[in-house]
Protein backbone atom coordinates (compact mmCIF):
# COMPACT_ATOMS: atom_id res chain seq x y z
CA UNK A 1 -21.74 108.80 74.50
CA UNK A 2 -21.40 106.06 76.82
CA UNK A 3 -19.74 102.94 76.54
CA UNK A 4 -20.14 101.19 80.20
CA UNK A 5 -18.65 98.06 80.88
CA UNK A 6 -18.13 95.83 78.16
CA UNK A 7 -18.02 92.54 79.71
CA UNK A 8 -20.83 93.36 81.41
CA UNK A 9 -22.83 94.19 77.75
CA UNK A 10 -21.83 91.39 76.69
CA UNK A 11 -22.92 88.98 79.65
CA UNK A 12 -25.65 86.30 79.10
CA UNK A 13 -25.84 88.25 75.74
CA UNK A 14 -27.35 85.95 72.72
CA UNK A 15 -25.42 87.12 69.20
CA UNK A 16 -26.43 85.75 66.09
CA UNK A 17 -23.23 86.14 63.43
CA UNK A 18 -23.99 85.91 59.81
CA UNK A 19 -20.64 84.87 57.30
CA UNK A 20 -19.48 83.27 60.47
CA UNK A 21 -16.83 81.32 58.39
CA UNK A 22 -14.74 84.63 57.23
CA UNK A 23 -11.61 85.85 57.83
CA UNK A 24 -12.92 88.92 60.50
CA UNK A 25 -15.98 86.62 61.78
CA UNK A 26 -13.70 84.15 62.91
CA UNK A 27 -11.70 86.73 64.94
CA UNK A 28 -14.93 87.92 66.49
CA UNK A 29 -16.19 84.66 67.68
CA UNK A 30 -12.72 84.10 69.10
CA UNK A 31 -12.42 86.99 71.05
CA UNK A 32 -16.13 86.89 72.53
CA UNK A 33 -15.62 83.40 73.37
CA UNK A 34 -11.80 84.07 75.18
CA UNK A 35 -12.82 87.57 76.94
CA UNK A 36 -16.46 86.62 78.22
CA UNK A 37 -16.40 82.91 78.88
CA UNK A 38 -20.24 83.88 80.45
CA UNK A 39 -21.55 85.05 76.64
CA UNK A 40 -24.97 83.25 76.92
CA UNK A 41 -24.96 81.87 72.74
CA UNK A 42 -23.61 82.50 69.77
CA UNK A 43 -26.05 81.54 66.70
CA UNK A 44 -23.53 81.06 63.81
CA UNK A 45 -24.52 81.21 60.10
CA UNK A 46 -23.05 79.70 57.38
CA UNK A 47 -23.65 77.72 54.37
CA UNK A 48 -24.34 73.86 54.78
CA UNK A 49 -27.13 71.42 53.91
CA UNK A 50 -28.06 70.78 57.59
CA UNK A 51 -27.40 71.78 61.28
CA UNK A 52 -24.38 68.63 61.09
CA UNK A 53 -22.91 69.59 58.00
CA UNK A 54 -22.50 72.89 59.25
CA UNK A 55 -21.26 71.93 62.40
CA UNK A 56 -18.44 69.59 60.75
CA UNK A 57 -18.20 73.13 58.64
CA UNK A 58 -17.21 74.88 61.80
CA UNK A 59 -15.41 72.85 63.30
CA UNK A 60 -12.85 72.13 60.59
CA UNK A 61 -12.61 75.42 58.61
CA UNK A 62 -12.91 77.66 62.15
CA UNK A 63 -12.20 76.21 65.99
CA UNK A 64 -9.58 73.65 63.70
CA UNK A 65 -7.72 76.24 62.83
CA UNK A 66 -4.47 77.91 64.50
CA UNK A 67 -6.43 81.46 65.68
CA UNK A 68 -8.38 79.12 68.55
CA UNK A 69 -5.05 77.85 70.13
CA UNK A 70 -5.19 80.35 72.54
CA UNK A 71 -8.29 80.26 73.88
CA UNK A 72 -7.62 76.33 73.66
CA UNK A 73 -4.95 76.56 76.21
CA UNK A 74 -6.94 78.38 78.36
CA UNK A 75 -9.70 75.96 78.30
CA UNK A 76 -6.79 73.54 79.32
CA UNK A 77 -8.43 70.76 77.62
CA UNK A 78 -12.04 71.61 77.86
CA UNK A 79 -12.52 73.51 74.84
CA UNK A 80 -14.52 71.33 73.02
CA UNK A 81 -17.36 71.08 75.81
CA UNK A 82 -16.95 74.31 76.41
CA UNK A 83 -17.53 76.05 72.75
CA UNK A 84 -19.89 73.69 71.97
CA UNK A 85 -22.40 74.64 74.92
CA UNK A 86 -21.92 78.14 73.68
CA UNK A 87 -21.83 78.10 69.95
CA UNK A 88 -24.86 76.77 67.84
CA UNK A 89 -24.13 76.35 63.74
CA UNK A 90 -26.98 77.42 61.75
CA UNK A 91 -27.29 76.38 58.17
CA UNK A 92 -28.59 79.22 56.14
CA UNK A 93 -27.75 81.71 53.01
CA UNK A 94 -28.17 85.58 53.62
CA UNK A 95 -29.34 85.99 49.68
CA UNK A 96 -31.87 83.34 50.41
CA UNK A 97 -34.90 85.50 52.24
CA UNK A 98 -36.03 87.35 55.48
CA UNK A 99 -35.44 84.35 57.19
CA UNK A 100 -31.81 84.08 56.17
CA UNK A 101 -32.31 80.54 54.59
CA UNK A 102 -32.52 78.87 57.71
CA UNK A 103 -34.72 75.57 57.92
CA UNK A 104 -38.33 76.10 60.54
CA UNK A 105 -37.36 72.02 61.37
CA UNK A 106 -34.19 70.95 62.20
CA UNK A 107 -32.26 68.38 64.65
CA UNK A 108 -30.01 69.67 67.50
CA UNK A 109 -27.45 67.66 68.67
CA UNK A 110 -29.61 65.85 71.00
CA UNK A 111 -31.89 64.73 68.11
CA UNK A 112 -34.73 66.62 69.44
CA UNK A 113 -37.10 68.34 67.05
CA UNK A 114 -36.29 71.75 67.40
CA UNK A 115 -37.87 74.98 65.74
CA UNK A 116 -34.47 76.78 64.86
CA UNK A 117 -35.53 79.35 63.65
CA UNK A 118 -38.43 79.87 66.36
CA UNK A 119 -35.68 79.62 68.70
CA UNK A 120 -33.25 82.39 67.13
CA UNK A 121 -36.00 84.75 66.67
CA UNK A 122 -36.96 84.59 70.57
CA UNK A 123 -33.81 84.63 72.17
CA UNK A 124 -31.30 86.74 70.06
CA UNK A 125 -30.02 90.57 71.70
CA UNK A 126 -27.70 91.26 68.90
CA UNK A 127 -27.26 90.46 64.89
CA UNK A 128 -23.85 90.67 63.78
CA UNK A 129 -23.82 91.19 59.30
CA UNK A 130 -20.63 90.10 58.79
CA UNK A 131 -21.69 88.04 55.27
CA UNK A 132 -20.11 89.53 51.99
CA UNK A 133 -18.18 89.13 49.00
CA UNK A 134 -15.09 91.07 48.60
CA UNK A 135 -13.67 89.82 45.32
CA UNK A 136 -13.44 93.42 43.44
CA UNK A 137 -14.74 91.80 40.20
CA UNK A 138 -17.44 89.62 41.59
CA UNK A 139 -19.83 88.77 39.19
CA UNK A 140 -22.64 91.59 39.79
CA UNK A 141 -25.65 88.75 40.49
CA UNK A 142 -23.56 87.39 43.71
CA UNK A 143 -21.91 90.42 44.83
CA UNK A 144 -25.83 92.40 44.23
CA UNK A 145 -27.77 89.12 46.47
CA UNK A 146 -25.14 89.24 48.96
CA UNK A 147 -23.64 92.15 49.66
CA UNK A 148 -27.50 94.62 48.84
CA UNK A 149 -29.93 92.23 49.55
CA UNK A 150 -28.28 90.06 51.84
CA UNK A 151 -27.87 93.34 53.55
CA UNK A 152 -31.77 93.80 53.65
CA UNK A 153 -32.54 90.46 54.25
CA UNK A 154 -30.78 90.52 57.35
CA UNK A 155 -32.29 93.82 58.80
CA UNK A 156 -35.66 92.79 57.97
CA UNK A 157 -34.17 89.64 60.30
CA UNK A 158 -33.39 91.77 63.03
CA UNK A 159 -36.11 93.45 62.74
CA UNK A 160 -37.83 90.14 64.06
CA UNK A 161 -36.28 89.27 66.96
CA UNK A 162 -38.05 89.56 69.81
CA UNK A 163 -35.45 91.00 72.02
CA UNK A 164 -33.41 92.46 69.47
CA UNK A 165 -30.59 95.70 70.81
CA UNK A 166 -28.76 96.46 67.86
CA UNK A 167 -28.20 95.38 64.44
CA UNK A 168 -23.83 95.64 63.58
CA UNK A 169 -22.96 95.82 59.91
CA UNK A 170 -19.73 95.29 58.82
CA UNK A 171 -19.55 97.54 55.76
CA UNK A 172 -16.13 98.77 53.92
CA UNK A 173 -14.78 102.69 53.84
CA UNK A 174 -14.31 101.86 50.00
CA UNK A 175 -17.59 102.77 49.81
CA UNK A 176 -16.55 106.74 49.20
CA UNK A 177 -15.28 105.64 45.54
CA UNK A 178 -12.35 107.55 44.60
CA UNK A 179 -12.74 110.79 46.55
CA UNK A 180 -10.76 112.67 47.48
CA UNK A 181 -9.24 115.00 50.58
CA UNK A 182 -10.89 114.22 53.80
CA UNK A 183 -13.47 111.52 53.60
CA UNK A 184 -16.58 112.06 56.55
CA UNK A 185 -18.26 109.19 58.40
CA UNK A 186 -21.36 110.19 56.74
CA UNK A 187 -24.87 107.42 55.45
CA UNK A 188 -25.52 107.24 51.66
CA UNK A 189 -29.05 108.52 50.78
CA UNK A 190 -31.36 106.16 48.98
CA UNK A 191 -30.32 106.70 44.85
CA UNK A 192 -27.42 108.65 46.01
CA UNK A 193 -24.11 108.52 43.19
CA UNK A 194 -20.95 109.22 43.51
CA UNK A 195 -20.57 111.23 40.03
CA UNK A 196 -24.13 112.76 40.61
CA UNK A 197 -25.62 110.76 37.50
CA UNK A 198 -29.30 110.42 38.73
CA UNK A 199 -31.30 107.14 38.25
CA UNK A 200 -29.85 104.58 40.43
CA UNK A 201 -33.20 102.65 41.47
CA UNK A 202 -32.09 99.83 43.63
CA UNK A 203 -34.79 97.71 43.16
CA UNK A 204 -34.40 98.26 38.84
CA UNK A 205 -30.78 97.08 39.66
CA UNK A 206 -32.43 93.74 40.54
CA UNK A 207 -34.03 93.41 37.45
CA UNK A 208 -31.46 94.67 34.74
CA UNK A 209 -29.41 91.80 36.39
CA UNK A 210 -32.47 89.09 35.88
CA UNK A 211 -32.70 90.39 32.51
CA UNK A 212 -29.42 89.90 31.50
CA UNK A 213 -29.30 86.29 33.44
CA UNK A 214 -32.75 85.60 30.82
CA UNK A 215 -31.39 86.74 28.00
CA UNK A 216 -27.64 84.27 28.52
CA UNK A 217 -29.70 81.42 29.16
CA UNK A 218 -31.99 81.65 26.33
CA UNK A 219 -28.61 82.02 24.18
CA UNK A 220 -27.79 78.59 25.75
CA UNK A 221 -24.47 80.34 27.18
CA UNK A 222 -21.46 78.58 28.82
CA UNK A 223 -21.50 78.97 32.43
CA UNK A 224 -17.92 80.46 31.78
CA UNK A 225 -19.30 83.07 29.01
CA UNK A 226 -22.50 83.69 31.97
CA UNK A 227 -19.54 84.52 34.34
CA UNK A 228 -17.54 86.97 32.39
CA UNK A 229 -20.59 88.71 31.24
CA UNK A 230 -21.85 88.94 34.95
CA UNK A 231 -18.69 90.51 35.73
CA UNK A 232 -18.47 93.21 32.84
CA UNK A 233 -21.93 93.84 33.99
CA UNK A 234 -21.29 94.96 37.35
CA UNK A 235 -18.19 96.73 36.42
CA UNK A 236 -20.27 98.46 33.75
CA UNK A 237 -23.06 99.75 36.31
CA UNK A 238 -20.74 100.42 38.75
CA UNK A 239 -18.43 103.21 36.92
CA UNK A 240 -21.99 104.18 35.38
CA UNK A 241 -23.19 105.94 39.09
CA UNK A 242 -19.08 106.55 39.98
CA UNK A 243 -18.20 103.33 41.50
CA UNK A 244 -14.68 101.78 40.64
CA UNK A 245 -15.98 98.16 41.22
CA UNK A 246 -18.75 95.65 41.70
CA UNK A 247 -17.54 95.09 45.55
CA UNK A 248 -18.34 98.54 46.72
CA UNK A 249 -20.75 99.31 44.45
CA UNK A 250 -22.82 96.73 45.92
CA UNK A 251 -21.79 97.49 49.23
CA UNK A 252 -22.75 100.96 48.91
CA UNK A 253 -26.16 100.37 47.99
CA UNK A 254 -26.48 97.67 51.42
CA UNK A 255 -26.36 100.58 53.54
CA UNK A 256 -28.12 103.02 51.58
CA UNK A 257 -30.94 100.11 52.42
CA UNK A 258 -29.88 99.51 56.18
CA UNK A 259 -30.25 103.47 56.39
CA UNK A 260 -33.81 103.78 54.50
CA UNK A 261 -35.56 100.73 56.41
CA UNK A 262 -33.80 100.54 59.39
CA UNK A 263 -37.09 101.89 61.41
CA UNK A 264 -36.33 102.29 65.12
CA UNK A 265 -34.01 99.16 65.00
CA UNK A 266 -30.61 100.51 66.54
CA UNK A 267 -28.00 100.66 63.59
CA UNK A 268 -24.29 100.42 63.26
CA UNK A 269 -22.18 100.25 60.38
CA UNK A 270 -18.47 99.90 60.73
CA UNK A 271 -16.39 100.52 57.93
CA UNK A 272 -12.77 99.03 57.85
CA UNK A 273 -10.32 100.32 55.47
CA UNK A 274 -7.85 97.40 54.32
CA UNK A 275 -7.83 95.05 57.18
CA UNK A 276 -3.98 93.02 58.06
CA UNK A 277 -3.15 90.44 60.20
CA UNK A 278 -3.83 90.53 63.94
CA UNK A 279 -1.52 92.79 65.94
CA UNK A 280 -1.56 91.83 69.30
CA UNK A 281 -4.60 89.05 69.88
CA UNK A 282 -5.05 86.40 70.19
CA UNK A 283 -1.39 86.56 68.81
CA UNK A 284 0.27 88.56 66.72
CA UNK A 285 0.54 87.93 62.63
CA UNK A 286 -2.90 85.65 62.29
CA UNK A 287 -4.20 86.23 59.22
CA UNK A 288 -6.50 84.21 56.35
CA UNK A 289 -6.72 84.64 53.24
CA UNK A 290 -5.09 87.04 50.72
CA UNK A 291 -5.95 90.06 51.58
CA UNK A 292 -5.42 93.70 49.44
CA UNK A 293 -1.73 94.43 49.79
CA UNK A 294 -0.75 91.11 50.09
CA UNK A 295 -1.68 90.19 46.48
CA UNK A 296 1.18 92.29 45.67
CA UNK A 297 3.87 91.15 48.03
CA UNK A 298 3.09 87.63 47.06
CA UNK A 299 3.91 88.80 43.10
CA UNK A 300 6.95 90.72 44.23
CA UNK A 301 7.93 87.95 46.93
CA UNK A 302 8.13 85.71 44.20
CA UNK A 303 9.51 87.13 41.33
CA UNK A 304 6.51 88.21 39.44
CA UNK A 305 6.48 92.15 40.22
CA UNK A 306 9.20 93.95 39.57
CA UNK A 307 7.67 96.68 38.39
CA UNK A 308 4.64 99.07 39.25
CA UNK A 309 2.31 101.68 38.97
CA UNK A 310 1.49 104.02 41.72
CA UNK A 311 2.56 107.35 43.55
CA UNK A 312 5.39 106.16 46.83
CA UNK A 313 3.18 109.24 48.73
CA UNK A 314 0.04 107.75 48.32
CA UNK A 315 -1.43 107.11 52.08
CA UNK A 316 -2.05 103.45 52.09
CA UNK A 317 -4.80 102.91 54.97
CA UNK A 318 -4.13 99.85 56.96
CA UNK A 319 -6.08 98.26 60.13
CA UNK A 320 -4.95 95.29 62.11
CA UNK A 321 -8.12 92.73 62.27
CA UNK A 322 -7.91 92.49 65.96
CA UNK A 323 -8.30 96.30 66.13
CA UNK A 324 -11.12 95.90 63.90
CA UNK A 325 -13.16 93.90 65.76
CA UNK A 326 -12.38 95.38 69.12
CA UNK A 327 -13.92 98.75 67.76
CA UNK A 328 -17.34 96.53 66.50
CA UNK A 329 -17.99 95.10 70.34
CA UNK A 330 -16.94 98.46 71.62
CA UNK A 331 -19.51 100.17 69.08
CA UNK A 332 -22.12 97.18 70.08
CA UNK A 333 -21.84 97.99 73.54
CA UNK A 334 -22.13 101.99 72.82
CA UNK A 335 -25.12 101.99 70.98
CA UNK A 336 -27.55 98.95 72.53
CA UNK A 337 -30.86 100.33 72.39
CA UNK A 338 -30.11 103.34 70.87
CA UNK A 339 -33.23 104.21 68.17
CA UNK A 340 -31.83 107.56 66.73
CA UNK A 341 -29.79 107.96 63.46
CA UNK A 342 -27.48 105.45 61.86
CA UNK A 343 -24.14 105.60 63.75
CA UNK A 344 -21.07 104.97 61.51
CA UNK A 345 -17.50 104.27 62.14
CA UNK A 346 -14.71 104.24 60.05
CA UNK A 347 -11.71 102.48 61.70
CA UNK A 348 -8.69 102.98 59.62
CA UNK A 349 -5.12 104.82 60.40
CA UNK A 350 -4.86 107.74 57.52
CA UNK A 351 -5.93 110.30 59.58
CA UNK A 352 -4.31 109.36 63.07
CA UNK A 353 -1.47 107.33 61.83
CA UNK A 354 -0.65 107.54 58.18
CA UNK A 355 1.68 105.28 56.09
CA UNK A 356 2.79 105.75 52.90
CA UNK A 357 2.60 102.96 50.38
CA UNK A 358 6.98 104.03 49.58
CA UNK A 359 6.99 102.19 53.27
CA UNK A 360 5.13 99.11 52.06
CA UNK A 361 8.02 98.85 49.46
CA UNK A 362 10.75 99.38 51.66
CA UNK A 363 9.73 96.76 54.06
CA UNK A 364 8.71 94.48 51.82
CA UNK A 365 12.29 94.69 50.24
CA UNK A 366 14.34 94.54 53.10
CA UNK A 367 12.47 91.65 54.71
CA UNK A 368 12.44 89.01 51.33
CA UNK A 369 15.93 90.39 51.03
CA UNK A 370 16.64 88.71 54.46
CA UNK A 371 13.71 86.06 54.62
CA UNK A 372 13.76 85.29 50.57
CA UNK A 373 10.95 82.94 49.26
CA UNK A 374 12.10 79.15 48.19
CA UNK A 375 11.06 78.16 45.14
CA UNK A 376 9.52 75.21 43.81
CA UNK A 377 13.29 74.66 42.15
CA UNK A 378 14.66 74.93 45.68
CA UNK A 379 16.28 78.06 45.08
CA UNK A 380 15.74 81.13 46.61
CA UNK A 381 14.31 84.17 44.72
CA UNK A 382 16.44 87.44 44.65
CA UNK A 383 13.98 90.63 44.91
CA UNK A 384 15.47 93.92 44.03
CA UNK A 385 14.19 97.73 44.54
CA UNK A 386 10.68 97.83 42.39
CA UNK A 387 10.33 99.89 39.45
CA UNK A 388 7.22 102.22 40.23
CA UNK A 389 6.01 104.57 37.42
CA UNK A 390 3.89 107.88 38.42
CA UNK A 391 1.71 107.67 35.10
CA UNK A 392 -0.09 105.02 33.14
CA UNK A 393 1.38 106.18 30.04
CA UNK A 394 5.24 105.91 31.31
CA UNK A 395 4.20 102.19 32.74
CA UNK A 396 2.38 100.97 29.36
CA UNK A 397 5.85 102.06 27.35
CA UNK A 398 7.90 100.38 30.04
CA UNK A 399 5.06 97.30 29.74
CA UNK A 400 5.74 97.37 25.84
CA UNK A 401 9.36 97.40 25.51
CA UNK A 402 10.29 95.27 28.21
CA UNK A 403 8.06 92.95 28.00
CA UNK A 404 5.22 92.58 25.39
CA UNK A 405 7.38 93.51 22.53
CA UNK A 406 9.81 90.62 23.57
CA UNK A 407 6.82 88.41 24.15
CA UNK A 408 5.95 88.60 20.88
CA UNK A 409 9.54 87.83 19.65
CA UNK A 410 9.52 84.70 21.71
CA UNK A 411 6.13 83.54 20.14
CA UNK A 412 7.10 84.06 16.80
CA UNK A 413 10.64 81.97 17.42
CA UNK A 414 8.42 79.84 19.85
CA UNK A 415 6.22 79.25 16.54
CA UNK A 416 9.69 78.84 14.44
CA UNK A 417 11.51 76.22 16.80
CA UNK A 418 8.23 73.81 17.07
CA UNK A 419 7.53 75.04 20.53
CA UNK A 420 10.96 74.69 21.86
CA UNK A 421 10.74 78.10 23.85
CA UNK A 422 7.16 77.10 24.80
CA UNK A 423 8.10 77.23 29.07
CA UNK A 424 9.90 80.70 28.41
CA UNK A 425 6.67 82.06 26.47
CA UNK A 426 4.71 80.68 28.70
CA UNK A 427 6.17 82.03 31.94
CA UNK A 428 6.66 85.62 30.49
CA UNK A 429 3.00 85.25 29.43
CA UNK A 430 1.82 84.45 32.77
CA UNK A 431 4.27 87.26 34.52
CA UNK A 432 2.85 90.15 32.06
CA UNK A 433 -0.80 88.82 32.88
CA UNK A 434 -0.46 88.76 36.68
CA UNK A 435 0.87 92.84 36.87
CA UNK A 436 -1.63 93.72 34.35
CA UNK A 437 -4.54 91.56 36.24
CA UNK A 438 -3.23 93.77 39.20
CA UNK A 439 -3.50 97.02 37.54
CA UNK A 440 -6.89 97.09 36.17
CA UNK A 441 -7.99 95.73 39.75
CA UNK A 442 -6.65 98.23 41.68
CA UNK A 443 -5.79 101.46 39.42
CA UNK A 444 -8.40 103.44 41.14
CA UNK A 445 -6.18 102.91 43.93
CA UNK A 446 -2.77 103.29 43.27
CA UNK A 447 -3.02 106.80 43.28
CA UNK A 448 -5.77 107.39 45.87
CA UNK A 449 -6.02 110.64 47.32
CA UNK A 450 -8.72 110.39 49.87
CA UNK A 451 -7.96 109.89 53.63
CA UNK A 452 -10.89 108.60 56.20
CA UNK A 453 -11.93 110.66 59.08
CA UNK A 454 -12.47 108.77 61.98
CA UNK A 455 -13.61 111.20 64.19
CA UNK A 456 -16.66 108.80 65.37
CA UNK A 457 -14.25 106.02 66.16
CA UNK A 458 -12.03 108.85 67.88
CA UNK A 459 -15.03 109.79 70.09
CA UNK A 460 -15.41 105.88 70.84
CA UNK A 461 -12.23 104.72 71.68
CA UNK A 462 -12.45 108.05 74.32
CA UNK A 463 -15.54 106.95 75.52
CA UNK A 464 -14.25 103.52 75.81
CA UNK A 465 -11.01 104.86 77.95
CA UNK A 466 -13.35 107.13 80.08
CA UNK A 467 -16.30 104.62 81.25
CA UNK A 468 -14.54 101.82 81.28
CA UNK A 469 -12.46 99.91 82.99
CA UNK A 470 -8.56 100.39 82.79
CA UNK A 471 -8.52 96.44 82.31
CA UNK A 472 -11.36 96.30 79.71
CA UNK A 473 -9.55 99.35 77.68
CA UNK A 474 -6.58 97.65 77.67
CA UNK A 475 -8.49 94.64 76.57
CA UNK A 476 -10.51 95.75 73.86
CA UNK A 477 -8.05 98.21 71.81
CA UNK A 478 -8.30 99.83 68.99
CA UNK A 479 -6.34 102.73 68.42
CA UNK A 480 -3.67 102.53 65.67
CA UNK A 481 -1.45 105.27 66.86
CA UNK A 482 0.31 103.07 69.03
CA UNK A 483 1.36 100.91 66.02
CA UNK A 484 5.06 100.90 64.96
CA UNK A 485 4.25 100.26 61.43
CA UNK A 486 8.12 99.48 60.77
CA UNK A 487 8.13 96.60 63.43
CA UNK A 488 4.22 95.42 62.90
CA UNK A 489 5.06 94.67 58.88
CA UNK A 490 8.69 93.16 59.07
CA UNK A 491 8.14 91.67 62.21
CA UNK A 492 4.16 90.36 62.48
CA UNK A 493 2.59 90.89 58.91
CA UNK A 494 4.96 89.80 56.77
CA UNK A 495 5.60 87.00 58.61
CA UNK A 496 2.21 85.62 59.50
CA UNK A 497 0.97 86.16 55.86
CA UNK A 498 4.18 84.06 54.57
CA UNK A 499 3.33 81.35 57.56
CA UNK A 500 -0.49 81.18 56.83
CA UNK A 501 -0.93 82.71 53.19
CA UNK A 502 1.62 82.51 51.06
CA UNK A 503 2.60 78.82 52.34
């Protein structure tokens, strides 16, 4: 494998980005746009009515936001010219066809009648899939047209483009399930499960979700009653073919279709494990969004976890974004024109760099010990050592006596006093329902076992050292062995998501 120069790849390159308004699409277009000034375009998808919404889209929910100061000072106050000669906002939906959704006629800037999508399909080198839904219990008719046949929808786009190099997919390594030992950078086969129940047709996945849709709406159900059944749905199908959720479930089956219809169309997939803040560019801590772990130092941050369920040796695999997307424009440059097999790269840390999720704890601890949350009575919250139980049976007797079994007390004195204790009950009610919301979302994980080879990624990031420059290896990082996971959580992560999360 050879990587080349990078810059050079990506010189007078055209990229078409799909999901351009997410938390690692954001990241990408920064970093193209501050390391290779001389990118020819970058064709920018997202969801708007028309080419100005979108652009007012952009502009306030991306280059508005904190991540672009850097590159902002280095325009020294031309950015706006600048990313605006380079960066063109496409209106369009993923899940709406092969065309992505995007209007034949639209207006540029300049008011002149433009063919759009004429104009992507002739001039684009490289599509970028960074579109999905991660919520982990999505109901299964979104997370089935965007994250399967948005998938498809955008190779068949690809497919195309008239100068088209390489299609990059942003997958998930969550894909594997709940396997354990060591976990291969290997494609799913068409149909393929995870519990080796035959019968998963992709297509008849399609229509048991239209069926059920039919059969809701001539019930005349409530949008709200459409939503929860959409959601036990795809949990339903899911754990059916060995999937612990709708996320990547659906996911799974997007590449089994990038790797069955790909043709000769030059493939990657890149599969992140659970992707942090940035570690290094364009500044340390960045981050958007709550992201995996985060959803439980938020609870415990603020008073709401103080107890859990888990094993403290459990591997937790974490991936700084910036690392992430250094290893996707590495892998772009690797693999342009390649027509061979799918390549596939898992960038995580479990196998090169492991943390255990007793770490998380301890950080997490020592820094809201010292940095404690405010609040909203002005008072700072005390945080203690959490309570983690190693089975669900020990945690559900804990759950009873300490809390549900004293919930009920206070409903039935609640009841007694004419709703006197009605904050209490309700703040108890609300603590119990957060931890157990937290449990059923992420059991399969709490005691995870598997650890994700990245032997691919290994072979990249030496590729990367040995044909490229020193300058562009230092530049476009990746490897997670020179992390100091003590310093990067209490110092950068922590931190950055309490500046731009937890607010």
């Amino acid at each position: 494998m050879e990587v080349g120069s990078i810059m050079q790849f990506l010189d007078n390159k055209t990229i078409l980005v799909t999901g351009a308004l997410g938390f690692l699409a954001k990241i990408f277009v920064e970093k193209i746009l501050r390391s290779q000034p001389n990118v020819k375009k970058l064709y920018l998808l997202l969801r708007a009515h028309d080419v100005k919404s979108a652009a007012q889209r952009l502009n306030d929910e991306g280059f508005e936001k904190e991540l672009f100061r850097v590159i902002k000072e280095k325009q020294n106050g031309n950015f706006d010219s600048f990313v605006w000669e380079k960066v063109i906002p496409v209106p369009g939906d993923i899940t709406q066809d092969d065309n992505l959704g995007i209007l034949r006629k639209d207006l540029d800037d300049h008011s002149e009648n433009v063919d759009l999508l004429e104009q992507i399909l002739r001039e684009v080198d490289v599509v970028v899939n960074l579109a999905a839904t991660t919520n982990f219990d999505e109901r299964y008719d979104v997370a089935y047209n965007i994250n399967t046949l948005g998938a498809k929808h955008v190779l068949n786009f690809a497919k195309k483009c008239d100068n088209i190099k390489l299609l990059l997919h942003v997958s998930t390594a969550y894909v594997s399930g709940e396997k354990a030992g060591l976990i291969v950078e290997n494609p799913y086969k068409m149909g393929e499960t995870l519990n080796g129940v035959s019968g998963l047709d992709i297509d008849n996945e399609k229509r048991i979700v239209d069926e059920k849709l039919g059969i809701l709406s001539g019930g005349k159900a409530e949008e709200s009653q459409v939503t929860l059944a959409m959601k036990d749905l795809g949990m339903e199908r899911a754990r059916m073919y060995g999937w612990p959720n709708v996320y990547v479930f659906t996911k799974a089956m997007g590449e089994m279709l990038l790797g069955h219809f790909k043709g000769n169309l030059p493939v990657v997939i890149i599969r992140p494990t659970i992707v942090t803040s940035t570690y290094k560019e364009p500044f340390p801590g960045w981050v958007e969004g709550i992201r995996t772990i985060d959803s439980l130092f938020a609870g415990y941050c603020k008073g709401r976890l103080t107890s859990f369920l888990g094993d403290p040796k459990s591997i937790v695999d974490v991936i700084p974004a910036d690392m992430v997307v250094n290893a996707m424009i590495v892998a772009m440059a690797a693999h342009v024109n390649e027509q061979q097999n799918i390549n596939i790269y898992q960038v995580g840390s479990s196998v090169s760099h492991p943390i255990e999720y007793s770490c998380l704890q301890e950080y997490g601890q020592r820094y809201f010990t010292k940095h404690p949350w405010i609040g909203k009575d002005g008072k700072a919250v005390k945080v203690g050592k959490i309570t983690v139980f190693g089975t669900m049976r020990s945690f559900q007797l804990y759950m009873t006596i300490n809390y549900l079994l004293p919930l009920k007390g206070l409903e039935l004195v609640n009841a007694i006093f004419c709703q006197y204790f009605q904050g209490m009950y309700m703040e108890l009610s609300r603590k119990i329902k957060f931890v157990m919301r937290l449990i059923d979302i992420y059991h399969p994980y709490l005691f995870f076992k598997g650890i994700y080879d990245d032997i691919n990624t290994e072979k990249l990031r030496r590729a990367a050292r040995g044909s490229s420059s020193k300058d562009e290896a230092e530049m476009f990082y990746f490897d997670p062995k020179c992390i100091n996971w003590e310093n990067y959580f209490i110092n950068i992560h922590l931190p950055g998501v309490v500046k731009y999360v937890f607010k």
